[in-house]
N, C-alpha and C. Protein backbone atom coordinates (compact mmCIF):
# COMPACT_ATOMS: atom_id res chain seq x y z
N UNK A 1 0.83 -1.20 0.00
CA UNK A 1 0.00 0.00 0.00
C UNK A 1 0.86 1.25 0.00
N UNK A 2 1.83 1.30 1.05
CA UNK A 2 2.76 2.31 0.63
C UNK A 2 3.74 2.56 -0.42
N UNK A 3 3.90 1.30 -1.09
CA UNK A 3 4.53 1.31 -2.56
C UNK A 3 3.39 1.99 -3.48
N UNK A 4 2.27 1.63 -3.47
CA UNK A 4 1.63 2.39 -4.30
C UNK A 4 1.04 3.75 -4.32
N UNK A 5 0.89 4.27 -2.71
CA UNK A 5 1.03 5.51 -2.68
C UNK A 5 2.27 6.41 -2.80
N UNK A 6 3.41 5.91 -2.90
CA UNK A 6 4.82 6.79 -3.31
C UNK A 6 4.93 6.38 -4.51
N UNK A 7 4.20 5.81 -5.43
CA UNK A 7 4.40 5.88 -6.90
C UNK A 7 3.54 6.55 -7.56
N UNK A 8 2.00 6.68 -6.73
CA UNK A 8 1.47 8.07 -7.30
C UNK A 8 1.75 9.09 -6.96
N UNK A 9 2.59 9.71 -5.56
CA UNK A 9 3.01 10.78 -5.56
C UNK A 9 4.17 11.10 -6.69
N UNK A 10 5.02 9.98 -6.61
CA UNK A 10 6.14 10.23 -7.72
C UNK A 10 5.66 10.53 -9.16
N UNK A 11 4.62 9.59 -9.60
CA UNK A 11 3.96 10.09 -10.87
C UNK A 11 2.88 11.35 -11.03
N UNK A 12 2.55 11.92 -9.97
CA UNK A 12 1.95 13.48 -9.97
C UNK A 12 3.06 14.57 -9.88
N UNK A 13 4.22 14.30 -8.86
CA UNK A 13 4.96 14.90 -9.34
C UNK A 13 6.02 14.71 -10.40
N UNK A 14 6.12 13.92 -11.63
CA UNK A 14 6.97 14.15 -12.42
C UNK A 14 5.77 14.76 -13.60
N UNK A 15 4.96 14.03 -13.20
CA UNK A 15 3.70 15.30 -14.25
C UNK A 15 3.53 16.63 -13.72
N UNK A 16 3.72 17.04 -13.27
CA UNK A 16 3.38 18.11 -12.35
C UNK A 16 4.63 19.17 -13.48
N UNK A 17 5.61 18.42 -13.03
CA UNK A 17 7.20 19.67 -13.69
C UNK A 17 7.16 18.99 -14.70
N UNK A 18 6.49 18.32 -15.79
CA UNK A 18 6.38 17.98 -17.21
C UNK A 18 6.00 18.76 -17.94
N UNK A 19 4.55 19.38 -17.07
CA UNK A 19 3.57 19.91 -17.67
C UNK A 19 3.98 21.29 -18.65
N UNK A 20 5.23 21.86 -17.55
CA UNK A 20 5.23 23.28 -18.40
C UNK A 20 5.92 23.12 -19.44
N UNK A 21 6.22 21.96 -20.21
CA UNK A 21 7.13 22.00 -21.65
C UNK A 21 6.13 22.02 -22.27
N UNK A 22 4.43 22.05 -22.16
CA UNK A 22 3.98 22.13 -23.56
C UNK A 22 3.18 23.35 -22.99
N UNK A 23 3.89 24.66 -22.40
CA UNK A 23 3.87 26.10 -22.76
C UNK A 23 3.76 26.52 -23.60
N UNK A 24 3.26 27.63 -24.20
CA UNK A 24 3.28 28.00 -25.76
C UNK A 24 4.89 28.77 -26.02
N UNK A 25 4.98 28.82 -26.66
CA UNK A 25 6.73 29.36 -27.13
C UNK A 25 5.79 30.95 -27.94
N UNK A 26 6.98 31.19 -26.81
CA UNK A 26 7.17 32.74 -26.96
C UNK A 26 7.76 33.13 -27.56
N UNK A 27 8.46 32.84 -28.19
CA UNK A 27 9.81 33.26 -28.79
C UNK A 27 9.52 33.89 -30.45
N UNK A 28 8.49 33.51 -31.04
CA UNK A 28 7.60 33.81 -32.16
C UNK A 28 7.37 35.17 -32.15
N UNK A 29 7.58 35.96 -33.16
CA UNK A 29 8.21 37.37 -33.62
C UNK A 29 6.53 37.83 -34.07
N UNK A 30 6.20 38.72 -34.56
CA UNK A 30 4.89 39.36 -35.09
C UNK A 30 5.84 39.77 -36.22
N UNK A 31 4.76 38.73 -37.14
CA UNK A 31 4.85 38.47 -38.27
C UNK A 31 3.82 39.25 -39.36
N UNK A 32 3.14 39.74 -39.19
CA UNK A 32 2.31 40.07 -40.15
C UNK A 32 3.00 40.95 -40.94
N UNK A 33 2.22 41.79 -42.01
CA UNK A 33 2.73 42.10 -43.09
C UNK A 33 2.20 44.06 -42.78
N UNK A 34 2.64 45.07 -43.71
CA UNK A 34 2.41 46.17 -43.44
C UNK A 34 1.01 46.62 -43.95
N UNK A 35 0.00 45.59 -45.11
CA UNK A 35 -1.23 45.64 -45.27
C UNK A 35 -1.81 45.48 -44.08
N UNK A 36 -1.62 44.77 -43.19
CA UNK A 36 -2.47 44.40 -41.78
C UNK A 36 -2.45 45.60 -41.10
N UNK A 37 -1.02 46.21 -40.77
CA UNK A 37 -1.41 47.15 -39.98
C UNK A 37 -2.38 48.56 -40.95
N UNK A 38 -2.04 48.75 -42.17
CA UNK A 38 -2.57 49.87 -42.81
C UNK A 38 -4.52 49.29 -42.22
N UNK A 39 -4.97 48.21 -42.72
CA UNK A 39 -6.06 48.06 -42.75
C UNK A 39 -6.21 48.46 -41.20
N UNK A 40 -5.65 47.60 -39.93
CA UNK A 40 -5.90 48.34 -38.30
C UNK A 40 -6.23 49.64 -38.35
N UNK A 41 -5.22 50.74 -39.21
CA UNK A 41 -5.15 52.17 -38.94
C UNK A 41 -6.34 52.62 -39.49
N UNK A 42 -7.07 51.65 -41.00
CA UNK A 42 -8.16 52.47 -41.26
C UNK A 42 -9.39 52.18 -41.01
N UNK A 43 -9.46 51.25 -39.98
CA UNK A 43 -10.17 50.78 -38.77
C UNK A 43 -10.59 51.59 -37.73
N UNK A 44 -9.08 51.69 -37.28
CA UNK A 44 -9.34 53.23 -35.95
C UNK A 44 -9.62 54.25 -36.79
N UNK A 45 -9.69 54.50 -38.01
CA UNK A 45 -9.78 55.48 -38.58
C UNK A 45 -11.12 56.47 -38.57
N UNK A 46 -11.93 54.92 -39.39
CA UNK A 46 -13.51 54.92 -39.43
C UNK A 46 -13.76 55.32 -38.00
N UNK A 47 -13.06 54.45 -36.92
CA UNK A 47 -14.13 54.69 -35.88
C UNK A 47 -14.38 56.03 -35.05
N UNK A 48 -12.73 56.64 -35.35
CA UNK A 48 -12.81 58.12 -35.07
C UNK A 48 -13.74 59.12 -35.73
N UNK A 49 -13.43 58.53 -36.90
CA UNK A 49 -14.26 59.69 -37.49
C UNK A 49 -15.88 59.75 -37.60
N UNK A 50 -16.64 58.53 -37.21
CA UNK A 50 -18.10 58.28 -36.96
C UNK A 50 -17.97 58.93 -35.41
N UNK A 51 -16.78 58.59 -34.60
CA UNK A 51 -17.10 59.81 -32.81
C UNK A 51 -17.79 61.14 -32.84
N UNK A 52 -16.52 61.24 -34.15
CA UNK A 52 -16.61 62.97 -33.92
C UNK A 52 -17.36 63.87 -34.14
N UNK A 53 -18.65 63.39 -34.72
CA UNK A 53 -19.94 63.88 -34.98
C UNK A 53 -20.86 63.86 -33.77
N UNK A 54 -20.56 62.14 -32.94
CA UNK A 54 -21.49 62.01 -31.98
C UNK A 54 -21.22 63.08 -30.57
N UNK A 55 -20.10 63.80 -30.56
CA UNK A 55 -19.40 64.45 -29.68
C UNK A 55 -19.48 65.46 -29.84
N UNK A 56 -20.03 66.64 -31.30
CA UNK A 56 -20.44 67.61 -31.34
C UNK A 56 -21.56 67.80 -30.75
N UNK A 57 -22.44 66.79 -31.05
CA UNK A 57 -24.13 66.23 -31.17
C UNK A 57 -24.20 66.63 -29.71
N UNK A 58 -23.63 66.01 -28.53
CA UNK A 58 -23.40 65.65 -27.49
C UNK A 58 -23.03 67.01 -26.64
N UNK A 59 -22.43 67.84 -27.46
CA UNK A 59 -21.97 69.08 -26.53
C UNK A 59 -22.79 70.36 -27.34
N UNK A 60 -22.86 70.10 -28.36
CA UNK A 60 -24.36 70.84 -28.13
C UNK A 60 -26.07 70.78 -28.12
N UNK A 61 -26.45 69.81 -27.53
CA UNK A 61 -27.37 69.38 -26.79
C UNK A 61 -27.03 70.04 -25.50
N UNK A 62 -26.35 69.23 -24.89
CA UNK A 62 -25.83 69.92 -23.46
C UNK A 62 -26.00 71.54 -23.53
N UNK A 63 -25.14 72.19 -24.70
CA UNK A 63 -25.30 73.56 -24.57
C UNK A 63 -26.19 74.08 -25.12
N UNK A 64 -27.12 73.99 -25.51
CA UNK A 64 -28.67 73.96 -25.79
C UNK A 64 -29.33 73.81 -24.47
N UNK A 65 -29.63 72.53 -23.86
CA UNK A 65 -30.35 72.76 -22.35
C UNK A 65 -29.46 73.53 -21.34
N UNK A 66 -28.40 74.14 -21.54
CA UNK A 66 -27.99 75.20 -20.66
C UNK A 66 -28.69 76.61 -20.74
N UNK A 67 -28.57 76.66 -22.21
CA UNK A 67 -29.33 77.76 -22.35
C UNK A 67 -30.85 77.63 -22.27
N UNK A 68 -31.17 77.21 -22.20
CA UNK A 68 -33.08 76.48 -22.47
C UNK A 68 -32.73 77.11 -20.82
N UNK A 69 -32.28 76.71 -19.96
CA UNK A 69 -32.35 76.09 -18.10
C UNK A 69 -31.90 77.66 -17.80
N UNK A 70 -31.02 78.80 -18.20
CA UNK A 70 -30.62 79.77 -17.93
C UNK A 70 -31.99 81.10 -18.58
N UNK A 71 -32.30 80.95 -19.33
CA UNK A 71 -33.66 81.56 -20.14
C UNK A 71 -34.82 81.38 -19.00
N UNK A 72 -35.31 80.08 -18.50
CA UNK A 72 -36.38 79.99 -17.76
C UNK A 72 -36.24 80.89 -16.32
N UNK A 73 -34.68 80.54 -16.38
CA UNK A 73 -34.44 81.21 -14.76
C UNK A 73 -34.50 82.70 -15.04
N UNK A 74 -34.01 82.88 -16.12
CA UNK A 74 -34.15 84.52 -16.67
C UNK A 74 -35.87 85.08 -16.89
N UNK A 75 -36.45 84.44 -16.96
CA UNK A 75 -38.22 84.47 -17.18
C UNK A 75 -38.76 84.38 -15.73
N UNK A 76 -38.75 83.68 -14.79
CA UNK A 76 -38.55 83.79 -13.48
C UNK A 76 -38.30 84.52 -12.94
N UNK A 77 -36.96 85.23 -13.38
CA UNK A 77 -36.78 86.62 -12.80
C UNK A 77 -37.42 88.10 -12.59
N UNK A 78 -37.49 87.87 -14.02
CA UNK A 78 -38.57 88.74 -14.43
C UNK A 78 -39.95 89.19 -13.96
N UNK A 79 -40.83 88.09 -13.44
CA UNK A 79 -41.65 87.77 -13.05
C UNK A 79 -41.86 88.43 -11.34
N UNK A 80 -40.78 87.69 -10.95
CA UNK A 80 -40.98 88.07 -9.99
C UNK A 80 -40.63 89.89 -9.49
């Protein structure tokens, strides 16, 4: 019984420090080609340039209900 429990410890641990040889290898360079990155750049490209509309849109709305919210208080004033 104790022969066979020190031969599964021995065989968990030689699997154990086996295991990390089928690590992936790092050592593999980035390979792609300069079409890949052009197409990435006109990727981020598109996506900037569909923002930058939503970000005008966005700040003036905002500055639209500032003024809408400064007018009422100005009518208010008045009033009273």
């Amino acid at each position: 019984m104790k022969l066979q429990i020190l031969a599964q410890t021995l065989l968990i641990l030689l699997l154990a420090t086996v295991s990390t040889a089928f690590a992936v290898d790092t050592t593999k360079v980035y390979n792609s080609g300069i079409l890949v990155l052009v197409f990435l750049g006109f990727c981020a490209l598109v996506v900037v340039i569909q923002i930058l509309p939503a970000i005008v849109l966005m700040f003036g709305s905002i500055r639209s209900m500032i003024k809408s919210a400064s007018q009422k208080n100005l009518a208010r004033q008045k009033v009273k």
